[in-house]
Protein backbone atom coordinates (compact mmCIF):
# COMPACT_ATOMS: atom_id res chain seq x y z
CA UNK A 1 -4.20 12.96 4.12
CA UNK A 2 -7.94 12.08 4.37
CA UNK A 3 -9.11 9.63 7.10
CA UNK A 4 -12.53 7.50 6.04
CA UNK A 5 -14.30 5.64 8.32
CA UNK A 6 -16.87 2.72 7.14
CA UNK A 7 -19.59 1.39 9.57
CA UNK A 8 -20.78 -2.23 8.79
CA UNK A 9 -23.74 -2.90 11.03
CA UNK A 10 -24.70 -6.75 10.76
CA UNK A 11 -28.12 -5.81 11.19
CA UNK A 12 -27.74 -4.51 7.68
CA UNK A 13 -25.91 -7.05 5.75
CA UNK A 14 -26.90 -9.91 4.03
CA UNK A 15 -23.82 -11.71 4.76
CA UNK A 16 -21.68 -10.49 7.39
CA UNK A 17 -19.09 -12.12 6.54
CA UNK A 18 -15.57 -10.43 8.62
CA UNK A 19 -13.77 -10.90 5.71
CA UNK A 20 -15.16 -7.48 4.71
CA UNK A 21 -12.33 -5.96 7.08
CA UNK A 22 -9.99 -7.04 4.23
CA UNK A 23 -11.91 -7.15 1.05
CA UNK A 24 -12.80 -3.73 1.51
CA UNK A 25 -10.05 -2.34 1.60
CA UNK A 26 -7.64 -4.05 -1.12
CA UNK A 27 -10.69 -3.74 -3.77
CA UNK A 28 -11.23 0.20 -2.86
CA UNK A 29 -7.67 0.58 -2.90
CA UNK A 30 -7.46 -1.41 -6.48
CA UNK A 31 -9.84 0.83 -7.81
CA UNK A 32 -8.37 3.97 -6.59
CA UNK A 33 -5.02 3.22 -8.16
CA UNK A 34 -3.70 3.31 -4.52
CA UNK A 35 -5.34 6.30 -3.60
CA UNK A 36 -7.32 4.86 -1.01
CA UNK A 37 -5.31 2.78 1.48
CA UNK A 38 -6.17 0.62 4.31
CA UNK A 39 -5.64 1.86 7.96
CA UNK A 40 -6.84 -1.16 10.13
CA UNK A 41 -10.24 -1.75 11.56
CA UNK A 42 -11.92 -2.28 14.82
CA UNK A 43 -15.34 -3.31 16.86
CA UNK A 44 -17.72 -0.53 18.70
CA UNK A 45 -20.40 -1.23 20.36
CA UNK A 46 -24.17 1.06 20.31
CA UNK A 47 -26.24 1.04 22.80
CA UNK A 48 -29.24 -0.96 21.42
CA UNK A 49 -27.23 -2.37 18.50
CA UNK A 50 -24.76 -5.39 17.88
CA UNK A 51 -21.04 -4.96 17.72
CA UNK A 52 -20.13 -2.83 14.59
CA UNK A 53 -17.55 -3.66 12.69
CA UNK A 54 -15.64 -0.36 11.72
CA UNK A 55 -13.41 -0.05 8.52
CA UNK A 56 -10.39 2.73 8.67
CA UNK A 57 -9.35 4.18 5.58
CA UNK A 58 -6.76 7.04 4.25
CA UNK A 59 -6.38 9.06 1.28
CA UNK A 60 -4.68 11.47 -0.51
CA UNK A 61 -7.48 13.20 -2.64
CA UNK A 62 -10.64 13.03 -0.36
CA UNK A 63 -13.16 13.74 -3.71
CA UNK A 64 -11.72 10.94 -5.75
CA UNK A 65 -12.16 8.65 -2.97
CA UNK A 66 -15.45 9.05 -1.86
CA UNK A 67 -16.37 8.85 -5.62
CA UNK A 68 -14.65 5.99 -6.15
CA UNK A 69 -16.49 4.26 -3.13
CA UNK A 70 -19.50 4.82 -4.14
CA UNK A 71 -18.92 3.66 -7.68
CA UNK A 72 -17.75 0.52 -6.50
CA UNK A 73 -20.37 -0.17 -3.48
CA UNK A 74 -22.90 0.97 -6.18
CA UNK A 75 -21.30 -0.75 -8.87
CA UNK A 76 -21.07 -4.92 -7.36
CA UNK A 77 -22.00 -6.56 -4.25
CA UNK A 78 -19.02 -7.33 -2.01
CA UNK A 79 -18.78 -10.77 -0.44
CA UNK A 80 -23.42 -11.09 -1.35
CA UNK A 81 -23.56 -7.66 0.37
CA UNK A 82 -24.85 -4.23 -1.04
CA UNK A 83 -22.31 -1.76 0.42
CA UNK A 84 -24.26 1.38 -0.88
CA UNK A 85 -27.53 0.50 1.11
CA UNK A 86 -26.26 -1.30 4.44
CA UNK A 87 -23.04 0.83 5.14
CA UNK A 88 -22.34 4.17 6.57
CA UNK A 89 -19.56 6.54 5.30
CA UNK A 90 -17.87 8.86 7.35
CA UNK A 91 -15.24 11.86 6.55
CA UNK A 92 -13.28 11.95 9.75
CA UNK A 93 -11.95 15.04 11.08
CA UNK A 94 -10.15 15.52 13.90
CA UNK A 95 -11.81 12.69 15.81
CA UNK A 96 -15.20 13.88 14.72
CA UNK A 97 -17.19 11.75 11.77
CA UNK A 98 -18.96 13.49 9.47
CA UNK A 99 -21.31 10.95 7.06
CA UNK A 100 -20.88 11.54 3.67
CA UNK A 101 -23.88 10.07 1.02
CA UNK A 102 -23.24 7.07 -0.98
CA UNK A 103 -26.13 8.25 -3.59
């Protein structure tokens, strides 16, 4: 099991809308054919930055996911937001995030 972390920085967004914490999700998991599954979100705060809001995600075939994420955030704009140019992806491992490009 893979564990995927998304950053949403409001800074970024066109619309920060916090329905994102539950769009996201349910449309990569549609699109995975439930390869990709939802494992809660949370706030953290930056120094110098707003609040981010912070997607958790799981998977079963790490490759297939982070393709599939960045066909969809590349693909349609979620909610009036670009995901491939205002989010961060991360591969996390062991506690330690690792970004992975959404180009």
């Amino acid at each position: 099991m893979v564990k995927l972390v998304i950053e949403l920085d409001p800074d970024r967004l066109d619309n920060p809308d916090l329905d994102l914490r539950y769009v996201i999700p349910d449309l990569l998991r549609q699109h995975s054919g439930g390869n990709i599954q939802d494992d809660g979100y949370d706030y953290e705060s930056r120094v110098g930055q707003e609040t981010l809001l912070v997607v958790f995600l799981t998977a079963t075939d790490a490759t297939s996911a982070i393709q599939t994420i960045r066909t969809v955030f590349q693909s349609q704009p979620v909610l009036g937001n670009h995901l491939s140019t205002s989010v961060i992806l991360y591969m996390d491992q062991d506690g330690v995030r690792y970004p992975v490009s959404l180009t």
